[in-house]
Protein backbone atom coordinates (compact mmCIF):
# COMPACT_ATOMS: atom_id res chain seq x y z
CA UNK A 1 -5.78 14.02 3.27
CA UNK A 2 -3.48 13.99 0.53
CA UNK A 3 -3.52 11.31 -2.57
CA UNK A 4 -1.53 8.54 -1.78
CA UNK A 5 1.01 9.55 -4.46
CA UNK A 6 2.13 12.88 -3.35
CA UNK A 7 2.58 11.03 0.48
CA UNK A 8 4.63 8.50 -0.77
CA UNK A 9 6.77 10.70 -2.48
CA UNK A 10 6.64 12.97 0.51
CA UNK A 11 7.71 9.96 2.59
CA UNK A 12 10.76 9.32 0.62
CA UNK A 13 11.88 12.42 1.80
CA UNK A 14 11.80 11.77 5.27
CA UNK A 15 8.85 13.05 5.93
CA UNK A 16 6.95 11.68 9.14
CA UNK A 17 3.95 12.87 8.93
CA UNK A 18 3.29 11.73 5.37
CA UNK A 19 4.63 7.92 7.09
CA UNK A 20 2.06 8.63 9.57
CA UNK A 21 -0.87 9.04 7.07
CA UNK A 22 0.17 6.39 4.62
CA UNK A 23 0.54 3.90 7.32
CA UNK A 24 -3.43 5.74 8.75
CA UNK A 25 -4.31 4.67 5.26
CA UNK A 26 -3.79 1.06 5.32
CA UNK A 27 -4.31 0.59 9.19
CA UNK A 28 -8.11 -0.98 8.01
CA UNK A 29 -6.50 -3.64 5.41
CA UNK A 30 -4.00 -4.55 7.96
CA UNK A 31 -6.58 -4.81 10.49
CA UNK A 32 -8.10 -6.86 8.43
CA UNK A 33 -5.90 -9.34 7.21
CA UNK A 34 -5.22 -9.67 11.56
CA UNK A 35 -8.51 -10.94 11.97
CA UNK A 36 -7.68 -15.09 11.72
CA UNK A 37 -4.56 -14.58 13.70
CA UNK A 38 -3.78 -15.74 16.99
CA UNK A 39 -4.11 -13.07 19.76
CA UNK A 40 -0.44 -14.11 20.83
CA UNK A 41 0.77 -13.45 17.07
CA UNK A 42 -1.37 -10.16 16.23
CA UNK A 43 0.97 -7.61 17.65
CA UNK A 44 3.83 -8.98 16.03
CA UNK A 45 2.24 -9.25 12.39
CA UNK A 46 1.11 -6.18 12.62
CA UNK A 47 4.66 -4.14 13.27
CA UNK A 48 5.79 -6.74 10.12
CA UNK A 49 3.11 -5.56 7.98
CA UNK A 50 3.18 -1.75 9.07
CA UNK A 51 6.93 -2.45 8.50
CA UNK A 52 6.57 -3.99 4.84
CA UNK A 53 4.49 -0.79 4.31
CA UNK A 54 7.13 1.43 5.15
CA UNK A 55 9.44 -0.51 3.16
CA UNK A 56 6.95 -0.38 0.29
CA UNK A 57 7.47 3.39 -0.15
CA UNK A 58 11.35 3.25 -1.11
CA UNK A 59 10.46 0.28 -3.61
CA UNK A 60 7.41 1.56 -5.21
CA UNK A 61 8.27 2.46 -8.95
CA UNK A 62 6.13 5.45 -9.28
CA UNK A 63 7.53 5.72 -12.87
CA UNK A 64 5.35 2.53 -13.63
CA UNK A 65 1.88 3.54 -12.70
CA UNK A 66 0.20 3.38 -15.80
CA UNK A 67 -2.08 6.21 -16.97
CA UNK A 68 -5.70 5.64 -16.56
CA UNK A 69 -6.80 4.43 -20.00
CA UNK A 70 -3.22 2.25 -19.77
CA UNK A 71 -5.03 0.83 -16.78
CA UNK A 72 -8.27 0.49 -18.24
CA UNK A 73 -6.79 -1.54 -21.51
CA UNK A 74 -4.90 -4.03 -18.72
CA UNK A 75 -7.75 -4.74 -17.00
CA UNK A 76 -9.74 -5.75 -20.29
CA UNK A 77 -6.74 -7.93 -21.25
CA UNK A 78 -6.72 -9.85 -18.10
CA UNK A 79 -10.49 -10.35 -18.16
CA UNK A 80 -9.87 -12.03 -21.86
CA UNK A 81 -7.39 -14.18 -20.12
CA UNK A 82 -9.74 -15.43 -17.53
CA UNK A 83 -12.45 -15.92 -19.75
């Protein structure tokens, strides 16, 4: 499979399959946040979630994911902030 990054920007270009296999991707969290809903409600929360996933991939600012060591020095600032 490809990284989620080159998906999503295949995605924004109409591209189903790359919809397909982001959506494949996060079919296990979704599953998992289903888990202490009511049978009635499951269905329907999970088109809204798979939906808001969709969604995601027009909104996603892919000019804002930091680099790695970016990401690194955030994390150690927010760990000073909980300490």
């Amino acid at each position: 499979m490809n990284n989620v990054m080159d998906l999503v920007l295949k995605a924004r270009d109409n591209d189903k399959d790359a919809m397909y296999h982001i959506l494949e991707h996060f079919e296990p969290f979704i599953q998992k946040s289903l888990k202490q809903t009511s049978m009635q409600e499951k269905e329907d929360l999970r088109q809204e979630l798979r939906l808001v996933c969709l969604e995601s991939i027009y909104q996603f600012r892919i000019d804002r994911v930091p680099g790695f060591f970016t990401f690194c020095e955030q994390v150690e600032e927010s760990k000073k902030t909980l300490e």
